[in-house]
Protein backbone atom coordinates (compact mmCIF):
# COMPACT_ATOMS: atom_id res chain seq x y z
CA UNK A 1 0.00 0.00 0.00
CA UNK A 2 1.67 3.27 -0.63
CA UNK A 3 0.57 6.63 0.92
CA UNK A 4 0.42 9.98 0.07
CA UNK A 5 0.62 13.16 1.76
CA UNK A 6 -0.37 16.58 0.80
CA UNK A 7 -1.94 20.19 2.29
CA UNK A 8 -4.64 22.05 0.88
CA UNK A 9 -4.68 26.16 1.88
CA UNK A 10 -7.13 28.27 2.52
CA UNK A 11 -7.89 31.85 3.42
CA UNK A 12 -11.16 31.42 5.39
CA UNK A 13 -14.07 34.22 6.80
CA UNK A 14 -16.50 33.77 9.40
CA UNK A 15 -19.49 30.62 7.76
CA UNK A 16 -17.39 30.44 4.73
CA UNK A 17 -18.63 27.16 3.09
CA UNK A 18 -15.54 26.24 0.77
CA UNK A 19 -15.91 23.55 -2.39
CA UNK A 20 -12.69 21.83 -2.07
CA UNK A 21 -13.59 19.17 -4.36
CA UNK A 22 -10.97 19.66 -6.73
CA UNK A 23 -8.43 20.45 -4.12
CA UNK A 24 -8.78 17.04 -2.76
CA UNK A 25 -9.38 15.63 -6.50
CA UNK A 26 -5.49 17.06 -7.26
CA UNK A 27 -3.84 15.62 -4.33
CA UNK A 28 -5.44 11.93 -5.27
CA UNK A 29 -4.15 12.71 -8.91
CA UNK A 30 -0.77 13.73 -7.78
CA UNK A 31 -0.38 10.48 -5.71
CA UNK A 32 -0.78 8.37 -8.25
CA UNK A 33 -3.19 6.07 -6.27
CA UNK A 34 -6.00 4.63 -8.51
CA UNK A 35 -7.72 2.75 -5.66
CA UNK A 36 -7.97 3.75 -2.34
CA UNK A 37 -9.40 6.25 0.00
CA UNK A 38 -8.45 9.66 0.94
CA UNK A 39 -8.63 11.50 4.19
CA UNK A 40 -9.12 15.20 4.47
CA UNK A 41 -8.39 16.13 8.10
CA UNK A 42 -8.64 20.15 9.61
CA UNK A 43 -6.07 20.46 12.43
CA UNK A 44 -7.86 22.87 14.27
CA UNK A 45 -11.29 22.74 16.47
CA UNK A 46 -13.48 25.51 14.87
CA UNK A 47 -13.16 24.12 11.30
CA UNK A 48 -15.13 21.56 10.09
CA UNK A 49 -15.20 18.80 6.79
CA UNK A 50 -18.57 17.21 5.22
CA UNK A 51 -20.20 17.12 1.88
CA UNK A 52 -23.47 19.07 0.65
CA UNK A 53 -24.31 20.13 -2.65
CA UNK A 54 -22.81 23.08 -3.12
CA UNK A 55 -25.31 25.52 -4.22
CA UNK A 56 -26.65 28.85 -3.17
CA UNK A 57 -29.65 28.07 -1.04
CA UNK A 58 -27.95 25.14 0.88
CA UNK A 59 -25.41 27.68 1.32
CA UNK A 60 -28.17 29.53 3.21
CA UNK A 61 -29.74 26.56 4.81
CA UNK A 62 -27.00 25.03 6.16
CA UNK A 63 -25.63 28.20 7.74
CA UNK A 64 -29.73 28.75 9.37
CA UNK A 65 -29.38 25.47 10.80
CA UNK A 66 -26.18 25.75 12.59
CA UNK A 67 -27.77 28.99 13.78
CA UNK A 68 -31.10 26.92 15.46
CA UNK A 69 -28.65 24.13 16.36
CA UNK A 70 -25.61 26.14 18.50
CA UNK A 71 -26.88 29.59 18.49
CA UNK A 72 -23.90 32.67 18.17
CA UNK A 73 -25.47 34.34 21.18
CA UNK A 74 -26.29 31.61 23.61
CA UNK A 75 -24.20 31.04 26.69
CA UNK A 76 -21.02 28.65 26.25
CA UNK A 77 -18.83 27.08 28.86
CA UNK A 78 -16.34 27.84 26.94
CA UNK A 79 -16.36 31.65 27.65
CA UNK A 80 -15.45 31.61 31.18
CA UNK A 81 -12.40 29.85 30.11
CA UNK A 82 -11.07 32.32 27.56
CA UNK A 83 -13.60 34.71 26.89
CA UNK A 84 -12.94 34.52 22.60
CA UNK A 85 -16.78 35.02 21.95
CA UNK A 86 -16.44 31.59 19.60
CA UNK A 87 -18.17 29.10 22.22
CA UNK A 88 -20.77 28.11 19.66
CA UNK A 89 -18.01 27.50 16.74
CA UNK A 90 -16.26 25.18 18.91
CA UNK A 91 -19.70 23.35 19.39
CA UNK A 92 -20.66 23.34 15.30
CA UNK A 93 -17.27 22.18 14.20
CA UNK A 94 -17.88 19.38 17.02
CA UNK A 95 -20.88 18.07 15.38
CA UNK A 96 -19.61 18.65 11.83
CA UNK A 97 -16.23 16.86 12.16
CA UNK A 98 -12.95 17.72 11.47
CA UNK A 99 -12.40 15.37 8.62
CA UNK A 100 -13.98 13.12 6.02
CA UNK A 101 -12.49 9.70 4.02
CA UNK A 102 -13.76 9.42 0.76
CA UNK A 103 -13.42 6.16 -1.46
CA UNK A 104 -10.98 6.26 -4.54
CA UNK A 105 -11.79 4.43 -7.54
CA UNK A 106 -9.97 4.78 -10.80
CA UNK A 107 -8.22 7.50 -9.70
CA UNK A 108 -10.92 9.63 -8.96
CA UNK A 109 -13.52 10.11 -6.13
CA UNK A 110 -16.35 8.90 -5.78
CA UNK A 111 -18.67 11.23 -5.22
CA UNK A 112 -22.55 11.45 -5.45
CA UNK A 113 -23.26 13.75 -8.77
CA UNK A 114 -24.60 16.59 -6.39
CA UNK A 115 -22.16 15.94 -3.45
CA UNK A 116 -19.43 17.92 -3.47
CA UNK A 117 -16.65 17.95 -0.18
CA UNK A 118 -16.53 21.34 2.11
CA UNK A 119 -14.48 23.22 4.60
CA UNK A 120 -17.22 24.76 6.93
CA UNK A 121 -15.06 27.66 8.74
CA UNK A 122 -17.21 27.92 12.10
CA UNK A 123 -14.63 30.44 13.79
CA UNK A 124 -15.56 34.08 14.12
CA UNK A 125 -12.39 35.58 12.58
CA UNK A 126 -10.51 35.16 9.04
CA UNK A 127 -8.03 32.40 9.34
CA UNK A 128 -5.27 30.80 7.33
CA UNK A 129 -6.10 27.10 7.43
CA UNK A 130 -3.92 24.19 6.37
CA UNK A 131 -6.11 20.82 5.87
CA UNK A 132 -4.27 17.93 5.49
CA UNK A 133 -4.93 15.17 2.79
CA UNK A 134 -3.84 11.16 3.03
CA UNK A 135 -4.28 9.59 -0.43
CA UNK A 136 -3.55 5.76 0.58
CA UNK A 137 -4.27 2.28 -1.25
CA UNK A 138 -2.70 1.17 -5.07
């Protein structure tokens, strides 16, 4: 089995919802790997990894729900500790996930036709994120 390692960059705002589809689609090309799985991880707890088709009013809807689910203004633990205001993004990228494996066939993933793979930035402040991608199999 042979494995691969790459990093995919990003310059994130507050809710960005980020196709990295291709991203992840060039690292399993560059490995060479025709069957496998690859692993897109987010080192980091207020970023998160999933799929959703990626198109304006999910971008809406999913945002809503994480809204109803850990609400920005509601009172978090987490403040007392280091008072950052970002108690609920802690709590969203909890439920999200940091990371997601994905099945490689043929050298290409194998994705749903409306399923695309996203980096859900729940913090409340730009960031620079590194994700890290694991192409592994033959």
């Amino acid at each position: 089995m042979t494995v691969y390692m790459d990093k995919i960059q990003l310059k994130t705002n507050e809710m960005d919802i980020v196709d990295i589809t291709s991203e992840v689609q060039a690292s399993v090309s560059k490995s060479g790997i025709n069957n496998g799985m690859v692993c897109v991880f987010c080192p980091g707890s207020t970023g998160a990894i999933t799929t959703i088709e990626h198109e304006p009013g999910l971008m809406h809807d999913l945002p809503a729900a994480l809204e109803r689910i850990a609400p920005k203004g509601a009172h978090y633990e987490h403040e007392k500790m280091w008072h950052d205001g970002n108690g609920h993004s802690h709590v969203r990228a909890s439920i999200i996930g940091p990371s997601i494996v994905v099945p490689v066939v043929d050298g290409r993933l194998q994705l749903g036709t409306w399923q695309q793979i996203v980096f859900i930035e729940c913090d409340i402040r730009s960031r620079n994120r590194i994700l890290l991608s694991h192409v592994f199999g033959e």
